[in-house]
N, C-alpha and C. Protein backbone atom coordinates (compact mmCIF):
# COMPACT_ATOMS: atom_id res chain seq x y z
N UNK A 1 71.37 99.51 133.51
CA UNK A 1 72.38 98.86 132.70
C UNK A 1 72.71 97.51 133.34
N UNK A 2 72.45 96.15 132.43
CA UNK A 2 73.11 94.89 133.25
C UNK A 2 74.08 95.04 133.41
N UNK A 3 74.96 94.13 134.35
CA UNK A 3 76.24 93.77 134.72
C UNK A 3 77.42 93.27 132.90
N UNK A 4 76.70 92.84 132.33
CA UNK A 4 76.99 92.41 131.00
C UNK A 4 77.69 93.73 130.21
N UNK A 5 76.74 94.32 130.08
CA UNK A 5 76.57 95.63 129.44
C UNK A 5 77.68 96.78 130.18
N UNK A 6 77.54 96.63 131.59
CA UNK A 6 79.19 97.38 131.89
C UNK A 6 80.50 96.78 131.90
N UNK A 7 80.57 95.49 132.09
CA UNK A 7 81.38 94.81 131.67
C UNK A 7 82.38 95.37 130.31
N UNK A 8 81.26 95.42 129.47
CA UNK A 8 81.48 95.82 127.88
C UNK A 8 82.16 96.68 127.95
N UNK A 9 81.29 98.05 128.96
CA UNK A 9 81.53 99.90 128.61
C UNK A 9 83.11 99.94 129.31
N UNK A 10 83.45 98.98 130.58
CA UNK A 10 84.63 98.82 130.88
C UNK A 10 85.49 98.56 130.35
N UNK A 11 85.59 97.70 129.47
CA UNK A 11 86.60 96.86 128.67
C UNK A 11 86.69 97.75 127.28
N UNK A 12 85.69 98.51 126.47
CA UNK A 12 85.84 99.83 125.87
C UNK A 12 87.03 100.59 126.40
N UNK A 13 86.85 100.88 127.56
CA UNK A 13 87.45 101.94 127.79
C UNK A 13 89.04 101.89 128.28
N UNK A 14 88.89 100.66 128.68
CA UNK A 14 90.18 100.20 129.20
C UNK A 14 91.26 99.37 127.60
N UNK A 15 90.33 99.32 126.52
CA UNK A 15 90.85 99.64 125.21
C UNK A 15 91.20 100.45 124.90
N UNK A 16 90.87 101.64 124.70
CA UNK A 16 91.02 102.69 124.47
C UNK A 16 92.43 103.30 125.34
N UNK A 17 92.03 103.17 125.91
CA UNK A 17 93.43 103.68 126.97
C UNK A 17 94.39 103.21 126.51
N UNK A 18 94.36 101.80 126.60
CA UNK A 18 95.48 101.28 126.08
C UNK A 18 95.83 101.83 124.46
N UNK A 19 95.05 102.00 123.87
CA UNK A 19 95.06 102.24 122.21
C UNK A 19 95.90 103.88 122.34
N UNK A 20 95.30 104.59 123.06
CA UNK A 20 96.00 106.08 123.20
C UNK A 20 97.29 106.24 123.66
N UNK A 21 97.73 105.31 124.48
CA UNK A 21 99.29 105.00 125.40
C UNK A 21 99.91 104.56 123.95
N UNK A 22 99.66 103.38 123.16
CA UNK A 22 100.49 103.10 122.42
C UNK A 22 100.70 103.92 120.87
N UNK A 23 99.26 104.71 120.80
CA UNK A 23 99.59 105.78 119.31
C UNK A 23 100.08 106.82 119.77
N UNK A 24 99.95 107.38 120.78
CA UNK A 24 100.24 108.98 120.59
C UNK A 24 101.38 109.16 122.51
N UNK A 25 101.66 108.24 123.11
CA UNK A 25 102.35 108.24 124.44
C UNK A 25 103.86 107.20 124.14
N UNK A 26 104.57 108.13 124.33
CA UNK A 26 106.19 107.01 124.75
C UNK A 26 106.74 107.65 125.88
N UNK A 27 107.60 105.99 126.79
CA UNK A 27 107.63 106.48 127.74
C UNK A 27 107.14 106.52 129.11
N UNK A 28 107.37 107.14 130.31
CA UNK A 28 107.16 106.71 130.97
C UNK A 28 105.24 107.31 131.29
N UNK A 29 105.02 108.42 129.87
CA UNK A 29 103.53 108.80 130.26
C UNK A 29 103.09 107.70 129.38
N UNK A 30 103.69 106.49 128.98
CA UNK A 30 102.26 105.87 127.86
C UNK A 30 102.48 104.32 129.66
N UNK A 31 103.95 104.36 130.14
CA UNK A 31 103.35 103.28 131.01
C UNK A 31 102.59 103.40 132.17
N UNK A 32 102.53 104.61 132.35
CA UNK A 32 101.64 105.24 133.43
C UNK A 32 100.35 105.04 133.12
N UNK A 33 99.68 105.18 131.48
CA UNK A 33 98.66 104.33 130.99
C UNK A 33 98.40 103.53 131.39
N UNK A 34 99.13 102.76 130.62
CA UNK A 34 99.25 101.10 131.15
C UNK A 34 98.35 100.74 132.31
N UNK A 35 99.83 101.12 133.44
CA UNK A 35 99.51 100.40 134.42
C UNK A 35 97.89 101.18 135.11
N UNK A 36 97.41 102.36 134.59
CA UNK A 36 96.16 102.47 134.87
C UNK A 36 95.13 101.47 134.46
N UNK A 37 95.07 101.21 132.87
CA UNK A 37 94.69 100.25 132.42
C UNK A 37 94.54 98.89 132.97
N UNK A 38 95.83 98.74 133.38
CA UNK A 38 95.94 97.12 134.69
C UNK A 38 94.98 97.52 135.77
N UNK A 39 95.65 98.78 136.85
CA UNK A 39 94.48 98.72 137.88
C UNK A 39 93.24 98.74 137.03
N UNK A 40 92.58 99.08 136.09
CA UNK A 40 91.04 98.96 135.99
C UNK A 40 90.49 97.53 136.13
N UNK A 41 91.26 96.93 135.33
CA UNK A 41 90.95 95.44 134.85
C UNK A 41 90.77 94.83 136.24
N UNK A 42 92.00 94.92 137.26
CA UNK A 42 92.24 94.10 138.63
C UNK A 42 91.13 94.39 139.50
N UNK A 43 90.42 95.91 139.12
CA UNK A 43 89.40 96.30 140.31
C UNK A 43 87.88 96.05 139.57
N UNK A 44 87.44 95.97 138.06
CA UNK A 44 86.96 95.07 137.77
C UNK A 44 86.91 93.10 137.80
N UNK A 45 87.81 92.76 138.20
CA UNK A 45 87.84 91.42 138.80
C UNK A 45 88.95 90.93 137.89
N UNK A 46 89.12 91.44 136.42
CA UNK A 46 90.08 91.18 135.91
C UNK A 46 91.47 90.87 135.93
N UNK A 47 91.60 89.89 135.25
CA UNK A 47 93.67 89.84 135.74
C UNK A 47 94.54 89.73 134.24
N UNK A 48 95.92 90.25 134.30
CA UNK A 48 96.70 90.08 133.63
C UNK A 48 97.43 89.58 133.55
N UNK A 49 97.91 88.88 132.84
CA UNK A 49 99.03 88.16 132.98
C UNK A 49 100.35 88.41 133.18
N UNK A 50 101.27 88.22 134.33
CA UNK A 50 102.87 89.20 134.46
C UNK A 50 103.53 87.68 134.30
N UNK A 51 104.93 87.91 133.84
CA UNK A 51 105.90 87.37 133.21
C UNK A 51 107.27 87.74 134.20
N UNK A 52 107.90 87.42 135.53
CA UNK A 52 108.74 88.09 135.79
C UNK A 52 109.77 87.39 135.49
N UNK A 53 111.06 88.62 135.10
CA UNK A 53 112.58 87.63 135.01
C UNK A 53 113.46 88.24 136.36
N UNK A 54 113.66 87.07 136.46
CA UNK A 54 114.71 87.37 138.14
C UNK A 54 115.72 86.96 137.69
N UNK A 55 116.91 87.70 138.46
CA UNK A 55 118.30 87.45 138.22
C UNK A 55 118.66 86.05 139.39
N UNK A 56 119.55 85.15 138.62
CA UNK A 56 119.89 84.27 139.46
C UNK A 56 120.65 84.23 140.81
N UNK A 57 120.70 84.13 141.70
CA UNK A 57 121.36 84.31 143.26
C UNK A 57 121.95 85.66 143.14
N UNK A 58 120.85 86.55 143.13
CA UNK A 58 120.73 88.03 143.57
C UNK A 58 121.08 87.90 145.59
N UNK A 59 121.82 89.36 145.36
CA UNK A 59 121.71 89.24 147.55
C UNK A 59 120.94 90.20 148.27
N UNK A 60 119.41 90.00 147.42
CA UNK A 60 118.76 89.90 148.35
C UNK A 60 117.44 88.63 146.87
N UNK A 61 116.02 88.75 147.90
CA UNK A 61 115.18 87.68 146.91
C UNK A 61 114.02 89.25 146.44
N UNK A 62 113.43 89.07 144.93
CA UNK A 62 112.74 90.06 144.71
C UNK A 62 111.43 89.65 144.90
N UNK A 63 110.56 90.75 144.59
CA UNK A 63 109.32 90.50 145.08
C UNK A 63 108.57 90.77 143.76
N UNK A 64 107.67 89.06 143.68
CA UNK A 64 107.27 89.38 142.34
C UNK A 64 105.74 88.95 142.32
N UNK A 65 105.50 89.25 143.53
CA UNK A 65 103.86 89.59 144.32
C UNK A 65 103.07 90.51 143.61
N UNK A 66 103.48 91.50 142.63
CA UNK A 66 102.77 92.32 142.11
C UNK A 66 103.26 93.85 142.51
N UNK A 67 103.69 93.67 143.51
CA UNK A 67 104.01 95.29 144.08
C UNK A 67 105.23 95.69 143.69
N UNK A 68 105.50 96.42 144.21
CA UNK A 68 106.91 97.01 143.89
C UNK A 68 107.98 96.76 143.79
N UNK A 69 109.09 95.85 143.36
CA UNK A 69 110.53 95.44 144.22
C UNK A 69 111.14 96.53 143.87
N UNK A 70 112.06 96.42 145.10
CA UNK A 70 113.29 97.65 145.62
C UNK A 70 114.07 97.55 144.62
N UNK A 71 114.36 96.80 143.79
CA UNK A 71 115.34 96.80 142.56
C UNK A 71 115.02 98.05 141.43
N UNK A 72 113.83 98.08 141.19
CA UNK A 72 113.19 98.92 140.27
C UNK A 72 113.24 98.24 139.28
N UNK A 73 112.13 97.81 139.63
CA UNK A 73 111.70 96.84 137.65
C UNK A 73 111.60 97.66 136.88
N UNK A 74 111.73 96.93 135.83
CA UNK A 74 111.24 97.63 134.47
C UNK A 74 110.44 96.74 133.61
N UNK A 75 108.93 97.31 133.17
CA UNK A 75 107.97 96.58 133.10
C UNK A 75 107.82 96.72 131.80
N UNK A 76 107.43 95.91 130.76
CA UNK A 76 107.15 96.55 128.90
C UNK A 76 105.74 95.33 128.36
N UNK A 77 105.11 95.90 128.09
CA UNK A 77 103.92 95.37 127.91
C UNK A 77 103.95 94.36 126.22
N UNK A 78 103.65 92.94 126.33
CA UNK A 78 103.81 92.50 125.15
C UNK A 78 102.29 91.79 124.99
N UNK A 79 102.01 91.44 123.42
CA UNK A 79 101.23 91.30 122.96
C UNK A 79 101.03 89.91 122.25
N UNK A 80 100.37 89.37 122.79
CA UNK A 80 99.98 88.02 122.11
C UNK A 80 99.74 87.73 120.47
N UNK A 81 100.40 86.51 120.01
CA UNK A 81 99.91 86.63 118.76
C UNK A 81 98.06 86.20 118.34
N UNK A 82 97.82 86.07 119.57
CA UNK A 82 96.22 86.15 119.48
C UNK A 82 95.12 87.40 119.89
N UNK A 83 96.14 88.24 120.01
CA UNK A 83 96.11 89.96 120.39
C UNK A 83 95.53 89.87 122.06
N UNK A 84 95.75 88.70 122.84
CA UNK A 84 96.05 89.23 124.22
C UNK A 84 96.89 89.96 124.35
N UNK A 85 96.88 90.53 126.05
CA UNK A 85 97.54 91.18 126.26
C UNK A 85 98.33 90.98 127.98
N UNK A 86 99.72 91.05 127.95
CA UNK A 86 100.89 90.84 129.04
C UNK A 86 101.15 91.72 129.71
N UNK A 87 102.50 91.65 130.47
CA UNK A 87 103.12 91.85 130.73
C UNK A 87 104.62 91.16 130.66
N UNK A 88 105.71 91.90 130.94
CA UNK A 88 107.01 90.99 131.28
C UNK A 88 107.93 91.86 132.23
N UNK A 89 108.02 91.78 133.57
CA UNK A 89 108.37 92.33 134.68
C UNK A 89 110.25 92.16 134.71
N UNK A 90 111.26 93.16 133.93
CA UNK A 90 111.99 92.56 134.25
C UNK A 90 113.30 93.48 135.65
N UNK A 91 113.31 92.22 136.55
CA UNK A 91 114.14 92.86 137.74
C UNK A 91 115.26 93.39 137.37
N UNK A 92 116.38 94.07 137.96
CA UNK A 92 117.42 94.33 138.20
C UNK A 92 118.50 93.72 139.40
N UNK A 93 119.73 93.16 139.39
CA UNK A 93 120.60 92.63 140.28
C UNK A 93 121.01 93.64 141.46
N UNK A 94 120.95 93.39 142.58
CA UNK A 94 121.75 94.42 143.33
C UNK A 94 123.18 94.90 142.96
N UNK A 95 123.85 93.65 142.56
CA UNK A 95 125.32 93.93 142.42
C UNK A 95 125.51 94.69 140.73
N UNK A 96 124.20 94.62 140.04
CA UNK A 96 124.44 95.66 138.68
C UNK A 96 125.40 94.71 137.27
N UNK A 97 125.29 92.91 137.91
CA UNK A 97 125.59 92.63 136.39
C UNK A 97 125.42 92.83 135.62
N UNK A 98 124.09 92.91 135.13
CA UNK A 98 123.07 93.34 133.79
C UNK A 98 123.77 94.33 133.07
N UNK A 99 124.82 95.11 133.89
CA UNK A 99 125.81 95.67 132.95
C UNK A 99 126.77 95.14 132.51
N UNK A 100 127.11 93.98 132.29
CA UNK A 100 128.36 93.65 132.01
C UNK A 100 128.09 91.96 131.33
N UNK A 101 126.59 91.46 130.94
CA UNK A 101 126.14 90.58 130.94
C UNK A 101 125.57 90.71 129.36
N UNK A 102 125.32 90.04 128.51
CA UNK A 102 124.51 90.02 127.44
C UNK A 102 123.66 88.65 127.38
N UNK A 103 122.51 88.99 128.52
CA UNK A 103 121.64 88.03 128.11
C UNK A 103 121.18 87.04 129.22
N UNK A 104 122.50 86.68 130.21
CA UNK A 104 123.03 85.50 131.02
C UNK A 104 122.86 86.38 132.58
N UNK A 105 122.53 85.32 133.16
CA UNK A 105 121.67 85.43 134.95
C UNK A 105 120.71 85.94 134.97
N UNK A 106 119.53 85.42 134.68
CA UNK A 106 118.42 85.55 134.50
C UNK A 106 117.97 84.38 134.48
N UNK A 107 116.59 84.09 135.45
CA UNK A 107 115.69 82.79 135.73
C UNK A 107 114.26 83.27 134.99
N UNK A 108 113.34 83.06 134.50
CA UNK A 108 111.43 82.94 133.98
C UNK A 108 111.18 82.49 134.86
């Protein structure tokens, strides 16, 4: 099989996945998809695009390296109107404005 040709059988499949997370998975088993779907792409050489929103002069700084921040993101996958495909990473404040906020302290 060329390199071409798995390329393909990869990107099949890493469709599919994604296609099954969003018909028949809600929740935290369709983002567990997902983010399988992401690692495939990243360990095929592939990358995705992440979107993070940080809260403005948070006390501490988040980490938007790809890994984990201690805040506990919350991640929701959006879709291009050219049917790419995202991410949008959004943090949480230590001090817990986001409850009491509609919209406001938040940086892109």
């Amino acid at each position: 099989m060329s390199d071409t040709e798995k390329d393909a059988t990869i990107e099949r499949v890493i469709e599919s996945m994604e296609s099954y997370a969003g018909q028949f998975l809600e929740g935290d088993a369709a983002d567990f998809l997902y983010r399988q779907a992401d690692e495939l792409r990243m360990a095929v050489g592939q990358t995705i695009p992440v979107q993070h929103v940080v809260p403005v002069n948070d006390l501490f700084d988040h980490d938007t390296s790809g890994e984990a921040c201690l805040c506990g993101t919350e991640t929701d996958r959006v879709e291009g109107e050219d049917g790419s495909m995202g991410f949008v990473a959004i943090h949480r404040s230590l001090d817990g404005r986001e409850a009491n906020e509609s919209g406001g302290g938040y940086a892109k």
